[in-house]
C-alpha atoms as a PDB file:
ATOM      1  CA  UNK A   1       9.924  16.298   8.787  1.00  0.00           C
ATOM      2  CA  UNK A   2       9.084  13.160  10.914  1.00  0.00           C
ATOM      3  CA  UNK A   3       7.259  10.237   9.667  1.00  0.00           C
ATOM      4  CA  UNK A   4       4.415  11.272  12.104  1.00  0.00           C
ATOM      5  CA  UNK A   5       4.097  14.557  11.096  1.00  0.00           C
ATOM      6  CA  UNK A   6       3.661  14.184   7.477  1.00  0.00           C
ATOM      7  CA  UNK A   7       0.945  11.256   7.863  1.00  0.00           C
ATOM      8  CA  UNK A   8      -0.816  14.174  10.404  1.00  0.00           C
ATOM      9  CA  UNK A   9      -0.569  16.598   7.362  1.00  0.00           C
ATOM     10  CA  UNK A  10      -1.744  14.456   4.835  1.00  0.00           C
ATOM     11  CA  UNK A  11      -4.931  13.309   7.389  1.00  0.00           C
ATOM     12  CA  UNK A  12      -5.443  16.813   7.810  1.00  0.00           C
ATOM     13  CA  UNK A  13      -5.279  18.344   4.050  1.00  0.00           C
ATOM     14  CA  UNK A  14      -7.161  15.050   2.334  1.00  0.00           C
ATOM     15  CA  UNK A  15      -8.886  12.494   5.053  1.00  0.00           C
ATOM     16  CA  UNK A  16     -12.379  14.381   4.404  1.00  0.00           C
ATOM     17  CA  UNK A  17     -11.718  13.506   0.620  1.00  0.00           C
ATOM     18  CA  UNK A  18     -10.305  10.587   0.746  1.00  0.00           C
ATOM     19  CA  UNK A  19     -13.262   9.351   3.339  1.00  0.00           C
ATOM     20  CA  UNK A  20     -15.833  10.416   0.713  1.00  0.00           C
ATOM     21  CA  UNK A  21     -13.778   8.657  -2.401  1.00  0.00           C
ATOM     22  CA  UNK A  22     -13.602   4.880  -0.480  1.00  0.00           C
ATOM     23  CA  UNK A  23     -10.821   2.947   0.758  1.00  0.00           C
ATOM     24  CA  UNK A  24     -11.270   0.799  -2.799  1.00  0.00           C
ATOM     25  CA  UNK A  25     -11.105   4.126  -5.113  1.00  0.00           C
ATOM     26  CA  UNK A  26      -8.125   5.683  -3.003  1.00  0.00           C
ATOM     27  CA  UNK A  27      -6.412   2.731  -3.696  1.00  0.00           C
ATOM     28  CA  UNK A  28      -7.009   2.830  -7.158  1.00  0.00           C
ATOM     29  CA  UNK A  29      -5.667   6.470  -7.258  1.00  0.00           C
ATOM     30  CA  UNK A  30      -2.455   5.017  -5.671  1.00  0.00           C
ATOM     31  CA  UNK A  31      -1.682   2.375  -7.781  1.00  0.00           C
ATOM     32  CA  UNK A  32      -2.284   5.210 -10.986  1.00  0.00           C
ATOM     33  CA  UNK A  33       0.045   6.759  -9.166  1.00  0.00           C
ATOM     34  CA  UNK A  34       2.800   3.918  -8.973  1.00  0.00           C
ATOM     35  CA  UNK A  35       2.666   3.597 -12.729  1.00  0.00           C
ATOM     36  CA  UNK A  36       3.512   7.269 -13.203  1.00  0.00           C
ATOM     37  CA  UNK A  37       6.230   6.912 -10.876  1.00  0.00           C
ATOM     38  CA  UNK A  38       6.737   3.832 -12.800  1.00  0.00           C
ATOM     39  CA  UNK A  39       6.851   6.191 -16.358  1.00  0.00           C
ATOM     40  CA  UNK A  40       8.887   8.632 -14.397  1.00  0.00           C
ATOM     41  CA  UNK A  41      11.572   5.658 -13.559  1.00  0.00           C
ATOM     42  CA  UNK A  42      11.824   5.376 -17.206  1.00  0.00           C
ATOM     43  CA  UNK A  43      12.234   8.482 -17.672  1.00  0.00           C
ATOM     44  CA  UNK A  44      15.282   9.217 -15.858  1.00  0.00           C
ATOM     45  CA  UNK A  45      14.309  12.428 -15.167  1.00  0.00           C
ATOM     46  CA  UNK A  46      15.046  13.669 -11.528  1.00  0.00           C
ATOM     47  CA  UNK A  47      12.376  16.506 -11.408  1.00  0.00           C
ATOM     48  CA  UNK A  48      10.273  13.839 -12.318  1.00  0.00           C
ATOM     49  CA  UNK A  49      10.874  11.071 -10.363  1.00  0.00           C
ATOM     50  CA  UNK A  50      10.878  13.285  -7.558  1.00  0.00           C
ATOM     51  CA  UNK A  51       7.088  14.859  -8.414  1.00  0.00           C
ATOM     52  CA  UNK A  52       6.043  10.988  -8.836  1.00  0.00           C
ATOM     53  CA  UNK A  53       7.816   9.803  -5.484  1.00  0.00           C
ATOM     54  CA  UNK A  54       6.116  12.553  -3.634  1.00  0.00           C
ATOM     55  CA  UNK A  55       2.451  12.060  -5.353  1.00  0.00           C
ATOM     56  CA  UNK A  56       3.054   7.906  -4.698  1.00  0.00           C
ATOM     57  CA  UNK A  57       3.724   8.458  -1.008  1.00  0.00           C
ATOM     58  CA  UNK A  58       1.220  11.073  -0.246  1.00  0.00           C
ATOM     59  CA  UNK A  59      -1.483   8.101  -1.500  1.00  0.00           C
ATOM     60  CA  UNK A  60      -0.076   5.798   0.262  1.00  0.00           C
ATOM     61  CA  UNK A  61      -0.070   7.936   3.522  1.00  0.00           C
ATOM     62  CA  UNK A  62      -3.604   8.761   2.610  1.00  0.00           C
ATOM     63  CA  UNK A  63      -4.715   4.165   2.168  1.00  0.00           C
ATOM     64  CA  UNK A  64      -3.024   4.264   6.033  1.00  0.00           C
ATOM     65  CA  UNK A  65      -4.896   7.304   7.160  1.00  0.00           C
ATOM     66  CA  UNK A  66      -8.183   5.442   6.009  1.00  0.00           C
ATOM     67  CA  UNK A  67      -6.714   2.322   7.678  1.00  0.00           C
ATOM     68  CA  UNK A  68      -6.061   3.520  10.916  1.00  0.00           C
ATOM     69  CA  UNK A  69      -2.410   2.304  10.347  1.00  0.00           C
ATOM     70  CA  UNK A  70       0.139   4.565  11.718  1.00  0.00           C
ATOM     71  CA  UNK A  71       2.871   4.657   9.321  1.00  0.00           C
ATOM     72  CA  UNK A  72       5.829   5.418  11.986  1.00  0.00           C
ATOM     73  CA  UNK A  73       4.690   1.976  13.708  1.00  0.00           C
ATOM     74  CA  UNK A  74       4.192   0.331  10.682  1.00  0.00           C
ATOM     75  CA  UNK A  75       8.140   1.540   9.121  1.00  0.00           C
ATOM     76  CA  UNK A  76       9.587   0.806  12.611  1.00  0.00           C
ATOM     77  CA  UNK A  77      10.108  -3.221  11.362  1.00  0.00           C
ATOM     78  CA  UNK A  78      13.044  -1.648   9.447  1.00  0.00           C
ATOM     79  CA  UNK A  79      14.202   0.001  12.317  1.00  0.00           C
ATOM     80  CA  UNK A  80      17.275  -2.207  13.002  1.00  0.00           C
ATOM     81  CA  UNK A  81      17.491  -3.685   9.023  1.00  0.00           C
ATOM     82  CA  UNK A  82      15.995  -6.530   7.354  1.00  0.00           C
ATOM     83  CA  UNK A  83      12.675  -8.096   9.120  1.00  0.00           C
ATOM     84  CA  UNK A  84      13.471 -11.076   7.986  1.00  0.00           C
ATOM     85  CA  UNK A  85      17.156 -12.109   7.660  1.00  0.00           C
ATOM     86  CA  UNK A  86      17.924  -9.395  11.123  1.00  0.00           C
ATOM     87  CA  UNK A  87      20.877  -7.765   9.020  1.00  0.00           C
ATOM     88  CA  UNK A  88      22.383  -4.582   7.332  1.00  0.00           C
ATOM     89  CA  UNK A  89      22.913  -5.011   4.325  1.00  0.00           C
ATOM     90  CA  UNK A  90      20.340  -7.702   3.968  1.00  0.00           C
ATOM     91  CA  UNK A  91      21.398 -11.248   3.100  1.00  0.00           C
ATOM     92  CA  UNK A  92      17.904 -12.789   2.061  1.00  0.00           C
ATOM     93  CA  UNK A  93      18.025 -12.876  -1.649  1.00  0.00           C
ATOM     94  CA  UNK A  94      21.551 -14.867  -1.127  1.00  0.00           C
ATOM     95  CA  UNK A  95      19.609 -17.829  -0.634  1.00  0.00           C
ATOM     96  CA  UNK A  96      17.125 -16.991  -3.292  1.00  0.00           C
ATOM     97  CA  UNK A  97      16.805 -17.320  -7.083  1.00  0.00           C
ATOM     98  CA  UNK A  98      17.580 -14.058  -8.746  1.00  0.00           C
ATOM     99  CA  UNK A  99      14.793 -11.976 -10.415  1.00  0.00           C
ATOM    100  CA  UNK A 100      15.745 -11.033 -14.115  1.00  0.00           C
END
């Protein structure tokens, strides 16, 4: 499935709900949904993770929907690697201090 078509799916199935909830309640919703992806991590467990990465992306589809953002312009940046350092693999956290 193409970027474009699942953002039209997920407009289609939950833009009338999502509409009535609020852009600041929607959000909400995703970020619960982060930290169960976030339990799910933990977790280790594939089924899972993959249940929680679905439900965390479907949100965040839903935030652009309410946004106006379309999410195949929006992951194009990546298109040709790194925004920021230009490469593949990235080099930006060379120059960085490491996170623990």
């Amino acid at each position: 499935m193409k970027i474009r078509e699942f953002q039209k799916i997920i407009r289609e199935t939950y833009f009338e709900k999502d509409s009535k909830r609020g852009k600041a309640e929607t959000f909400q919703w995703f970020i619960e949904e982060i930290g169960e992806l976030a339990r799910a991590l933990k977790s280790g467990k594939e089924s899972e993770m993959i249940h929680e990465f679905s439900d965390a992306i479907a949100w965040l589809f839903s935030l652009a929907n309410l946004y106006g953002v379309d999410m195949e312009e929006a992951v194009a940046r990546y298109k040709e690697g790194c925004p920021k350092c230009h490469h593949i693999p990235c080099i930006c956290d060379e120059n960085r201090k490491k996170r623990p």
